[in-house]
PDB file of N, CA and C in Angstrom:
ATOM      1  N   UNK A   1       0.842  -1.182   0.000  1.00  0.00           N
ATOM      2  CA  UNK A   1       0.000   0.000   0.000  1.00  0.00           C
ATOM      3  C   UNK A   1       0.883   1.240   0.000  1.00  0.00           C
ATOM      4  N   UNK A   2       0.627   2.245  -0.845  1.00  0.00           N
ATOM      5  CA  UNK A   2       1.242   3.206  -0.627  1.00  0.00           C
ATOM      6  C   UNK A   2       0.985   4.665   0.299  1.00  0.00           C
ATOM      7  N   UNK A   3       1.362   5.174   0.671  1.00  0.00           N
ATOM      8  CA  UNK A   3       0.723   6.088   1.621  1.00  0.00           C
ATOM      9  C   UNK A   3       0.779   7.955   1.249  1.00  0.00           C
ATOM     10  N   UNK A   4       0.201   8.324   0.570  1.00  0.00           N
ATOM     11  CA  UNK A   4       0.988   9.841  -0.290  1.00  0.00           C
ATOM     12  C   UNK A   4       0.321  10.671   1.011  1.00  0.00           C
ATOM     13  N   UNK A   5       1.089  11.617   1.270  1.00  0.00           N
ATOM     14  CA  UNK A   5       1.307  13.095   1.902  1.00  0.00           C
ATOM     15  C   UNK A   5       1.692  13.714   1.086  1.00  0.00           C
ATOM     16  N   UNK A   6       0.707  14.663  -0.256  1.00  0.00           N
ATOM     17  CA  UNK A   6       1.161  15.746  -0.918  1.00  0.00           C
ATOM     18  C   UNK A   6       1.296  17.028  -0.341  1.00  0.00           C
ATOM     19  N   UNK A   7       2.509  17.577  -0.722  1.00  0.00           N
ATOM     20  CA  UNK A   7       3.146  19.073  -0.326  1.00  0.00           C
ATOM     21  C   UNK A   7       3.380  19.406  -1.798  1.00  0.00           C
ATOM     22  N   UNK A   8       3.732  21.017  -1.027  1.00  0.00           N
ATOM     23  CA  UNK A   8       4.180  21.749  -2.362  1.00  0.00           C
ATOM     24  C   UNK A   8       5.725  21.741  -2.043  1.00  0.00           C
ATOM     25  N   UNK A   9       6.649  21.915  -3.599  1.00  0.00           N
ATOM     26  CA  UNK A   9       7.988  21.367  -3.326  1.00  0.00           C
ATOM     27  C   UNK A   9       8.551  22.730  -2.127  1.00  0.00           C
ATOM     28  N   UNK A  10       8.413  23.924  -2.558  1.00  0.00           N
ATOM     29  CA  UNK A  10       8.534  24.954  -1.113  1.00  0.00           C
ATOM     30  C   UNK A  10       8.433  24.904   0.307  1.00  0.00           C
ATOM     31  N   UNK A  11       7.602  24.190   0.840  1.00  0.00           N
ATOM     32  CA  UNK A  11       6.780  23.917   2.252  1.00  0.00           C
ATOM     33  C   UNK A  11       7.759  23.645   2.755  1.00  0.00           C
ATOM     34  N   UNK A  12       8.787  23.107   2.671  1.00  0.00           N
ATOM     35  CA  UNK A  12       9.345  22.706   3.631  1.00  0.00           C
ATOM     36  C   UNK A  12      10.728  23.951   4.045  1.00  0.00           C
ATOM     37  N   UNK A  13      11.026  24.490   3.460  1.00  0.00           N
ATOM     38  CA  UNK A  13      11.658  25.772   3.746  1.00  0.00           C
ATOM     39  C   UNK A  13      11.554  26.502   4.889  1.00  0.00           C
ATOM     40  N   UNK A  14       9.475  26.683   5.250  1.00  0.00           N
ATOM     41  CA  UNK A  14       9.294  27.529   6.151  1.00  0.00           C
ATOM     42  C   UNK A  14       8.224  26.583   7.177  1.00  0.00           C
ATOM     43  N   UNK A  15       8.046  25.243   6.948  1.00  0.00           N
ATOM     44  CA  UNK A  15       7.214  24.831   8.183  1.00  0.00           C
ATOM     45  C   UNK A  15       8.351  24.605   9.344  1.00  0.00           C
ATOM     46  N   UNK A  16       7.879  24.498  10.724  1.00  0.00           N
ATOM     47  CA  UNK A  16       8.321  23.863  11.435  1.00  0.00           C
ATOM     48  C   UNK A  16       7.811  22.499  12.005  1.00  0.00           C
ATOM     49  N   UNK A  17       8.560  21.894  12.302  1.00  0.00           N
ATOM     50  CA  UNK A  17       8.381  19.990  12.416  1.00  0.00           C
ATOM     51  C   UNK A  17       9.054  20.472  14.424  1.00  0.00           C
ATOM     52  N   UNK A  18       7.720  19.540  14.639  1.00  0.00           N
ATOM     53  CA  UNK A  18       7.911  19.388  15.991  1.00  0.00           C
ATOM     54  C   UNK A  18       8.680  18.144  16.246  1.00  0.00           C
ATOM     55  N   UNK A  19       9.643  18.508  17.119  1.00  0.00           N
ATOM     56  CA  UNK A  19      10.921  17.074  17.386  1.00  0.00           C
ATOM     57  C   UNK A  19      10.309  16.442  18.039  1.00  0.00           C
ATOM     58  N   UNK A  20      11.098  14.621  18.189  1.00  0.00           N
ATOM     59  CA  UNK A  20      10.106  13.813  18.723  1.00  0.00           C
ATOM     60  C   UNK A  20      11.710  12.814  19.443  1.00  0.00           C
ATOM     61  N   UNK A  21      11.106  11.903  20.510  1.00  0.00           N
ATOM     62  CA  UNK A  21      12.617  11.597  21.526  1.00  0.00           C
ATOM     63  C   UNK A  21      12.603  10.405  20.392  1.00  0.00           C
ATOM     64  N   UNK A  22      14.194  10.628  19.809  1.00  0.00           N
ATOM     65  CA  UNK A  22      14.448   9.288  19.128  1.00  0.00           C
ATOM     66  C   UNK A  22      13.933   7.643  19.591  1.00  0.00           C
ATOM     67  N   UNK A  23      14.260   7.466  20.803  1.00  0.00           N
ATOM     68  CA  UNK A  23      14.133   6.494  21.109  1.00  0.00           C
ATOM     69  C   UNK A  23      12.541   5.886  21.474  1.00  0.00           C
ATOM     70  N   UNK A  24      11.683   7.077  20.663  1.00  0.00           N
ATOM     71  CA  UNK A  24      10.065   6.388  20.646  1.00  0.00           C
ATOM     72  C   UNK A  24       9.913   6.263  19.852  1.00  0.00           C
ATOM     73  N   UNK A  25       9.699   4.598  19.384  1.00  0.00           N
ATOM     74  CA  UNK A  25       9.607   3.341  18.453  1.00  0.00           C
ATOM     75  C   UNK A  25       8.525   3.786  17.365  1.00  0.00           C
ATOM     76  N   UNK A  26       7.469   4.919  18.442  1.00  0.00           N
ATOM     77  CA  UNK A  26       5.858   4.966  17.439  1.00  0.00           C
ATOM     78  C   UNK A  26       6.342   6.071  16.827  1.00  0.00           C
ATOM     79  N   UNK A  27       7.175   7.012  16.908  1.00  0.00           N
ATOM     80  CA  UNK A  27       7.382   7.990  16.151  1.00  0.00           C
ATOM     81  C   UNK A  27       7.486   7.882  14.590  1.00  0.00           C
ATOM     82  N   UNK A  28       6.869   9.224  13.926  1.00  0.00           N
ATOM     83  CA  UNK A  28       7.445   8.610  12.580  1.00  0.00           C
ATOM     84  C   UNK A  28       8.612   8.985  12.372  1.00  0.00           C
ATOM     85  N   UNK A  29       9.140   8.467  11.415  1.00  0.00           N
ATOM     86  CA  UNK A  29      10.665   8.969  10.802  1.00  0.00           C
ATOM     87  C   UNK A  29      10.371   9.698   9.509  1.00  0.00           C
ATOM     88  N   UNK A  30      11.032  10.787   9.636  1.00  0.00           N
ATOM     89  CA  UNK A  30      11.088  11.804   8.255  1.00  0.00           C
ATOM     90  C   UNK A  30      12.055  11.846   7.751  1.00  0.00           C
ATOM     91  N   UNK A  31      12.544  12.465   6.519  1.00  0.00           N
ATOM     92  CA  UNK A  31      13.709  12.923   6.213  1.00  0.00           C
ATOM     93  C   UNK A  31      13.290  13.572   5.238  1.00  0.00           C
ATOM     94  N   UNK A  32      13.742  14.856   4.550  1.00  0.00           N
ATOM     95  CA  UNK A  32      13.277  15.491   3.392  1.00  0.00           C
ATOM     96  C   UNK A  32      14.957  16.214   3.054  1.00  0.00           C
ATOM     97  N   UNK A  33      15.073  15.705   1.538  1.00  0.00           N
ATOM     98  CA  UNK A  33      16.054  16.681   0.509  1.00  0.00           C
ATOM     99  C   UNK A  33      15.483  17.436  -0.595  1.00  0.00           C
ATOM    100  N   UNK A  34      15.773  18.732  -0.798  1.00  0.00           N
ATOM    101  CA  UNK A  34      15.938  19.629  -1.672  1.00  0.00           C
ATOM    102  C   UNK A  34      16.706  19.425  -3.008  1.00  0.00           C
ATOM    103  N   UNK A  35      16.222  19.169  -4.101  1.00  0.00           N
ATOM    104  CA  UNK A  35      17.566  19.354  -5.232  1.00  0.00           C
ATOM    105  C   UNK A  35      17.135  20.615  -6.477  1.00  0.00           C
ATOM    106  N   UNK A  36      17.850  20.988  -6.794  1.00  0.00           N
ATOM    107  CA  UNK A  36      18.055  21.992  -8.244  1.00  0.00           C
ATOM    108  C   UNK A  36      18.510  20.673  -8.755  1.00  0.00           C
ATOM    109  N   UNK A  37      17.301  20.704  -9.477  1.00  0.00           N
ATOM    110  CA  UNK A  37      17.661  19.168 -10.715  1.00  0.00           C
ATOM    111  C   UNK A  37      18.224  20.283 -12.232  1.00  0.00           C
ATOM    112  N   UNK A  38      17.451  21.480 -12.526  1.00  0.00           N
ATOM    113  CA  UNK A  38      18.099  22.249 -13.669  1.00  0.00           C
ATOM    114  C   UNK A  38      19.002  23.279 -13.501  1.00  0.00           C
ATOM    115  N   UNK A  39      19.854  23.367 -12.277  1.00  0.00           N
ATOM    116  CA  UNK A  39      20.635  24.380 -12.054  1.00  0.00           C
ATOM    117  C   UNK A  39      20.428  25.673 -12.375  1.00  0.00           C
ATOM    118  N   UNK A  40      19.151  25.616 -11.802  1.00  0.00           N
ATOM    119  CA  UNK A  40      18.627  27.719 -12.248  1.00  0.00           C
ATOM    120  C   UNK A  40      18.586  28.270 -10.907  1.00  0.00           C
ATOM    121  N   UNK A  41      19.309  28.041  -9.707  1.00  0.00           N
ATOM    122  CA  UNK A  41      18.916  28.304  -8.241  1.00  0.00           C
ATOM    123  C   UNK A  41      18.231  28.179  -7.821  1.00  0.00           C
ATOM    124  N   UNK A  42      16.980  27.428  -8.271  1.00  0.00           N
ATOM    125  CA  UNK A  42      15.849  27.010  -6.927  1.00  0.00           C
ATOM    126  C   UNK A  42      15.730  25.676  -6.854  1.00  0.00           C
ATOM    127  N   UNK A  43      15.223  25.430  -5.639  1.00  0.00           N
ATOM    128  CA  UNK A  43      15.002  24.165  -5.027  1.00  0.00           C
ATOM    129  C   UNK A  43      13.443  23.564  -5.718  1.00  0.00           C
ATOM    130  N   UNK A  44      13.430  22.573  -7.398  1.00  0.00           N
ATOM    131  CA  UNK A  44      12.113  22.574  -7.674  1.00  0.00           C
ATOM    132  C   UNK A  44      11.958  20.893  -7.418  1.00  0.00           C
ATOM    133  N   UNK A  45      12.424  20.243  -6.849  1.00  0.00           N
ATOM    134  CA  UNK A  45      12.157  18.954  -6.758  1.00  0.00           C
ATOM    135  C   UNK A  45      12.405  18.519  -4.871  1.00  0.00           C
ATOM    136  N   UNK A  46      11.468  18.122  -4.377  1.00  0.00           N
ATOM    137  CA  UNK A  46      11.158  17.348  -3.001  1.00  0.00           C
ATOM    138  C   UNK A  46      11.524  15.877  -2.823  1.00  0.00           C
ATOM    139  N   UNK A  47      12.495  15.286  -2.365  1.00  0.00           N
ATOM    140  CA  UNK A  47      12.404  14.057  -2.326  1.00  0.00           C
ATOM    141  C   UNK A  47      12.179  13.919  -0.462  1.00  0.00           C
ATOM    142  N   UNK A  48      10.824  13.415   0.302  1.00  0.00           N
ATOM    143  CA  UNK A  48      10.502  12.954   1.254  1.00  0.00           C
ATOM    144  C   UNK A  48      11.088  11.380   1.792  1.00  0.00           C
ATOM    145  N   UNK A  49      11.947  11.339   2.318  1.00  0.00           N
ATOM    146  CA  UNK A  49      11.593   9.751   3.221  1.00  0.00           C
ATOM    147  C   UNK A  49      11.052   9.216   4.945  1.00  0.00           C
ATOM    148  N   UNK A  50      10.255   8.342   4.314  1.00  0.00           N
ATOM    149  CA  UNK A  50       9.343   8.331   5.322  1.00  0.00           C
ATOM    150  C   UNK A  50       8.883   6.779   5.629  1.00  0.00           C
ATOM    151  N   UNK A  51       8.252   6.374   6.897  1.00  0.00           N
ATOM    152  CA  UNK A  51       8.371   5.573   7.672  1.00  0.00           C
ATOM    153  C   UNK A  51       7.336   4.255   6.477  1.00  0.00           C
ATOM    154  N   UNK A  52       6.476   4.867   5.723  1.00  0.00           N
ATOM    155  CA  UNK A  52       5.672   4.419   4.864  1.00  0.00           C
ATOM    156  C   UNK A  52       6.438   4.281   2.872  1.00  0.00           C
ATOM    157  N   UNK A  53       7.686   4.784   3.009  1.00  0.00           N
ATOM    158  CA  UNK A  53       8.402   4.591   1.408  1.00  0.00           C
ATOM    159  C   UNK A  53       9.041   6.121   0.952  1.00  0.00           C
ATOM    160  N   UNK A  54       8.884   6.800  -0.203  1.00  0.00           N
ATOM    161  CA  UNK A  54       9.720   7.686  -0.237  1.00  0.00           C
ATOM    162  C   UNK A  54       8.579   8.650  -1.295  1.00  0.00           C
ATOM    163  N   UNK A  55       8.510  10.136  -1.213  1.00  0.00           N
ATOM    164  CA  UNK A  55       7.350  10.743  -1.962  1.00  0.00           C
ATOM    165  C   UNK A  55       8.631  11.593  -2.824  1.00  0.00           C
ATOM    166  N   UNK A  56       8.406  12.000  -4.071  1.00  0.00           N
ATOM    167  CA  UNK A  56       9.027  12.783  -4.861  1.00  0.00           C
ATOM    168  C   UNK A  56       8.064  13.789  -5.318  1.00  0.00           C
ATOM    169  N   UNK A  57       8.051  15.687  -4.975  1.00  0.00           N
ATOM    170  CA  UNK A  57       7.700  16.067  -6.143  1.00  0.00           C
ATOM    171  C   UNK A  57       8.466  16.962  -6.406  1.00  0.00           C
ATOM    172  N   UNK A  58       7.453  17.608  -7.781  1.00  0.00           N
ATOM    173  CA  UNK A  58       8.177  18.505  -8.300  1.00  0.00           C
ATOM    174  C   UNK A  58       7.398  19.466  -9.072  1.00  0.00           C
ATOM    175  N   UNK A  59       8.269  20.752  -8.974  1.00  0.00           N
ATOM    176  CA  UNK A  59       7.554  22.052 -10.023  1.00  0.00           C
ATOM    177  C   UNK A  59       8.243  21.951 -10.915  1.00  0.00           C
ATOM    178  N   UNK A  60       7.302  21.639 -12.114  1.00  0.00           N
ATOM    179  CA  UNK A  60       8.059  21.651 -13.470  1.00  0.00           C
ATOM    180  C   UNK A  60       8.285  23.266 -14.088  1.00  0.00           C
ATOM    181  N   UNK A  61       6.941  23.641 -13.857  1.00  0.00           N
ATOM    182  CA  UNK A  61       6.743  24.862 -14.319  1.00  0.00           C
ATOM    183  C   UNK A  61       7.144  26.480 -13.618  1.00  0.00           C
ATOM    184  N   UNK A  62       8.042  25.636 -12.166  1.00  0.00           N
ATOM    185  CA  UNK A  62       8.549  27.074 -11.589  1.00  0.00           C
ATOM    186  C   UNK A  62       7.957  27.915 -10.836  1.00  0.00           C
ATOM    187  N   UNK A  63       6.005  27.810 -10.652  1.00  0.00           N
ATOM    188  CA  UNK A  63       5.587  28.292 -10.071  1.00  0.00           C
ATOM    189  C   UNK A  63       5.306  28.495  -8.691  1.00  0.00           C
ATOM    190  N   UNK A  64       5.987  27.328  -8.075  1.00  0.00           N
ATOM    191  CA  UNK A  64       5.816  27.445  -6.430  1.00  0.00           C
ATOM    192  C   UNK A  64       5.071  26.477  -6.046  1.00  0.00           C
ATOM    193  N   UNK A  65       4.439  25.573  -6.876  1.00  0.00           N
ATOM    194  CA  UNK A  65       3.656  24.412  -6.424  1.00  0.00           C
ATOM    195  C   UNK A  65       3.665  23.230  -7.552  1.00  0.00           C
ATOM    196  N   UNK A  66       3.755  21.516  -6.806  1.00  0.00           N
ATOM    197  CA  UNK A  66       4.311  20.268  -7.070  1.00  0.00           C
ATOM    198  C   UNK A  66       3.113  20.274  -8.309  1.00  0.00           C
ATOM    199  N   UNK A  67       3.907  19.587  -9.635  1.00  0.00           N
ATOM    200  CA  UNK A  67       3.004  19.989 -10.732  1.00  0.00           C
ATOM    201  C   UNK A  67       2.980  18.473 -11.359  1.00  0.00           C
ATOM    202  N   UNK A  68       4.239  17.332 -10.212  1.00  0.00           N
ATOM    203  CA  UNK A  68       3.981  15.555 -10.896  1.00  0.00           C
ATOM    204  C   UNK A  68       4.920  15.458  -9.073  1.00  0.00           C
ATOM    205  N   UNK A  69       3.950  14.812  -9.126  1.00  0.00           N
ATOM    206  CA  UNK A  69       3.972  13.419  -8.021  1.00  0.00           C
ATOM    207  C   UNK A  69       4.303  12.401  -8.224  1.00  0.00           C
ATOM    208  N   UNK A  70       5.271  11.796  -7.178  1.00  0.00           N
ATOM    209  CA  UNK A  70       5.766  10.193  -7.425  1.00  0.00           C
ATOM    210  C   UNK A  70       5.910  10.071  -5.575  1.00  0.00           C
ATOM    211  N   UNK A  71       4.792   8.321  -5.412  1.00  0.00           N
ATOM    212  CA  UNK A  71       4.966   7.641  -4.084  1.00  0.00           C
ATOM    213  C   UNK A  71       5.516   6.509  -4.540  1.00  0.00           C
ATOM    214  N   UNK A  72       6.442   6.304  -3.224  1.00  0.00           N
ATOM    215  CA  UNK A  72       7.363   4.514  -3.840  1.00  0.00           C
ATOM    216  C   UNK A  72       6.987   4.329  -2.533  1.00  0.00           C
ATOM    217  N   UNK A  73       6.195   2.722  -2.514  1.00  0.00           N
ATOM    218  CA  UNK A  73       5.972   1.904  -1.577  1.00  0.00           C
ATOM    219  C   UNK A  73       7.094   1.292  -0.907  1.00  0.00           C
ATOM    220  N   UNK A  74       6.718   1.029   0.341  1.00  0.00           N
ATOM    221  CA  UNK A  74       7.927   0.071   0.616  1.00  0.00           C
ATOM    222  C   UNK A  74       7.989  -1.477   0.131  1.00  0.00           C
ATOM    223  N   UNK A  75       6.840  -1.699  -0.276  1.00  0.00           N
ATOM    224  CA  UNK A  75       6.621  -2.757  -0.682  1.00  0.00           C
ATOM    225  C   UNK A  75       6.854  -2.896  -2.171  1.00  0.00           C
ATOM    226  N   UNK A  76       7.590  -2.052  -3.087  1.00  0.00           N
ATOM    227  CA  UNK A  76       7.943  -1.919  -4.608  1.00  0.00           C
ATOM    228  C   UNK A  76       7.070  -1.551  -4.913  1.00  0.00           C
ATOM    229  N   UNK A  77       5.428  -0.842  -4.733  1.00  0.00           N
ATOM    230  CA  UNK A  77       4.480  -0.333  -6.160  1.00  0.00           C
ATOM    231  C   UNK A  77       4.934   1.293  -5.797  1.00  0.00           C
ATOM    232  N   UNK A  78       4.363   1.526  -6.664  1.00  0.00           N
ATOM    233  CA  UNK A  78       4.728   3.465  -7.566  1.00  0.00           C
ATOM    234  C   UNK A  78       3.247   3.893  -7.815  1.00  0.00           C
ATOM    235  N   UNK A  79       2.964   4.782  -7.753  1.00  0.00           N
ATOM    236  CA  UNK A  79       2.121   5.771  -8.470  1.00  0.00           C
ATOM    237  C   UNK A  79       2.886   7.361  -8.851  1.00  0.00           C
ATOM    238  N   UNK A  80       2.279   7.652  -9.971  1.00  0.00           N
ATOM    239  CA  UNK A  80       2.661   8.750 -10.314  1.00  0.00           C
ATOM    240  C   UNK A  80       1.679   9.630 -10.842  1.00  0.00           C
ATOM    241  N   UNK A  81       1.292  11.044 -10.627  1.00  0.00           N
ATOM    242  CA  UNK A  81       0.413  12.177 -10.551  1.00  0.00           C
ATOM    243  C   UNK A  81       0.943  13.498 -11.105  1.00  0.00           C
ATOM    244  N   UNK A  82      -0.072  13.821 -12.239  1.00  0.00           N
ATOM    245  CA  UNK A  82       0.266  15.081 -12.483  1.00  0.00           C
ATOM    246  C   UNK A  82      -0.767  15.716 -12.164  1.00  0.00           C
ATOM    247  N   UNK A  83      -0.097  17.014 -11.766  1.00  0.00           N
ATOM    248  CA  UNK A  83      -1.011  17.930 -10.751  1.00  0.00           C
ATOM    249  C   UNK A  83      -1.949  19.440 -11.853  1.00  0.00           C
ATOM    250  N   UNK A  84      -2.646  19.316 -11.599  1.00  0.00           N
ATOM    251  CA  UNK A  84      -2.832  20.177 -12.409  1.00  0.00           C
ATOM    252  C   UNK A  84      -4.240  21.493 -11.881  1.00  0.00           C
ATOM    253  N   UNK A  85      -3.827  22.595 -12.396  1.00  0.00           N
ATOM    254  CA  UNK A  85      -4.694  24.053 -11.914  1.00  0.00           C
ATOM    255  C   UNK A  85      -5.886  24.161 -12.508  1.00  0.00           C
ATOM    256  N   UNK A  86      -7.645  24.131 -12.032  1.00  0.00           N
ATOM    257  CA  UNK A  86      -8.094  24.597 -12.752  1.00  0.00           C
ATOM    258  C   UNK A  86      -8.217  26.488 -12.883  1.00  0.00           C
ATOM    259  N   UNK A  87      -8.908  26.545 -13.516  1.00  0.00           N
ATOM    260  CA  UNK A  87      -9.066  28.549 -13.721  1.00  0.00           C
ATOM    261  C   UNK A  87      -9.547  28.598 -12.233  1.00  0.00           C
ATOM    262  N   UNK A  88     -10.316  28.211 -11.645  1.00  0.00           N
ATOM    263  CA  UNK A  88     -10.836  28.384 -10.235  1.00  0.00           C
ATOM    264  C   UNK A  88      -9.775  28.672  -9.080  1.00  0.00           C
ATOM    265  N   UNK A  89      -8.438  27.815  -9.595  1.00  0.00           N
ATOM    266  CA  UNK A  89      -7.337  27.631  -8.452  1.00  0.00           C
ATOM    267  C   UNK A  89      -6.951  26.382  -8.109  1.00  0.00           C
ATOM    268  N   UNK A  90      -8.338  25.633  -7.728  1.00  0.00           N
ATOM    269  CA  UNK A  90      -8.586  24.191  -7.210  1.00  0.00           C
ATOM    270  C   UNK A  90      -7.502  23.019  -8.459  1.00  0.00           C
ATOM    271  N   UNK A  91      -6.546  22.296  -7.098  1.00  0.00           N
ATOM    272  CA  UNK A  91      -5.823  21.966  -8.243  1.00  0.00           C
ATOM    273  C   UNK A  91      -6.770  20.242  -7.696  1.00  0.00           C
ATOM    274  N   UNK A  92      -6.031  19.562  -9.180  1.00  0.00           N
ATOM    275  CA  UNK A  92      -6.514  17.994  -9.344  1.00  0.00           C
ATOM    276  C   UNK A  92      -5.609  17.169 -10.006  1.00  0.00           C
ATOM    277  N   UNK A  93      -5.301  16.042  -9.334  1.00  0.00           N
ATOM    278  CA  UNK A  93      -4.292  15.276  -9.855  1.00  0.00           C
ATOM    279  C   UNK A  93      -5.195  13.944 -10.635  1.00  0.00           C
ATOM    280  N   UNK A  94      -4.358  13.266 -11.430  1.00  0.00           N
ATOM    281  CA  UNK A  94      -4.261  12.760 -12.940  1.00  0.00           C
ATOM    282  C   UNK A  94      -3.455  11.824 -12.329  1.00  0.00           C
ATOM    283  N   UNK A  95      -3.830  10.448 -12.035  1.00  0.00           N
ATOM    284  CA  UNK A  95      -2.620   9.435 -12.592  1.00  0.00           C
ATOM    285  C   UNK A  95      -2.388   9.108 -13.589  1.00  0.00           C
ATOM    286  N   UNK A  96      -1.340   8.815 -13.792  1.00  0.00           N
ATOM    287  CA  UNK A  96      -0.356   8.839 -15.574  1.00  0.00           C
ATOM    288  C   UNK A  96       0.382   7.665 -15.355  1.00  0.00           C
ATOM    289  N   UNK A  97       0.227   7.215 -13.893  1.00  0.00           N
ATOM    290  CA  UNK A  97       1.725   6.071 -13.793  1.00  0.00           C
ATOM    291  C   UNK A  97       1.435   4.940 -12.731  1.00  0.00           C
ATOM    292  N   UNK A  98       1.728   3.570 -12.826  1.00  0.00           N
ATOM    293  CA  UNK A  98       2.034   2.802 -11.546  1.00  0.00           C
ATOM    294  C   UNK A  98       2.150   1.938 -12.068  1.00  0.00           C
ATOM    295  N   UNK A  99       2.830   1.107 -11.233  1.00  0.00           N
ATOM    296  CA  UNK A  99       3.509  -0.369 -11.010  1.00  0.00           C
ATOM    297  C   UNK A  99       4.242  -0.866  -9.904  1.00  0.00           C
ATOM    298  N   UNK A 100       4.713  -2.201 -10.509  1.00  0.00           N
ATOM    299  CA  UNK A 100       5.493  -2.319  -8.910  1.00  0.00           C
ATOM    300  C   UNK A 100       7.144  -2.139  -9.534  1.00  0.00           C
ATOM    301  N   UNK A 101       8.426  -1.524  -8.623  1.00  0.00           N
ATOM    302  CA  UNK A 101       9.380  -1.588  -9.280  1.00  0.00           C
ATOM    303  C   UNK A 101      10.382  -3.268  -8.779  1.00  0.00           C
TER     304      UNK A 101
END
């Protein structure tokens, strides 16, 4: 099963994450990296790891919000989502992708 927590690739810049005592077993485990995948100075791709597999997104288009989604199970399946704006604002994602890897 896969478990998605969508963010926008930004969010994590300015939330704060409340710490938790390592040594409690129920805690989840996070980890989040930043990359400039096109070397234009911004941070447009999210890679999340997490207690449930690993979430990837990304702004293709530069605007400040995840525009394709990727969840990897821990168990090998994938889904993949493109995100998309209507004129209203209200965005809606599109699967385009899955399998198991």
């Amino acid at each position: 099963m896969i478990a998605v927590d969508g963010f926008a690739a930004g969010d994590f810049l300015t939330e704060e994450v409340e710490p938790h005592e390592v040594d409690d077993p129920g805690a989840p485990t996070v980890s989040t990296d930043l990359f400039d995948l096109d070397g234009d100075g911004h941070y447009e791709t999210t890679v999340r790891h997490t207690d449930a597999g690993m979430t990837v997104a990304t702004d293709v288009d530069g605007d400040g919000v995840t525009d394709k989604f990727t969840a990897f199970g821990r168990d090998g399946q994938y889904r993949t989502w493109e995100i998309f704006r209507e004129a209203n604002g209200i965005g809606r994602g599109e699967m385009t992708d899955s399998g198991e890897l």
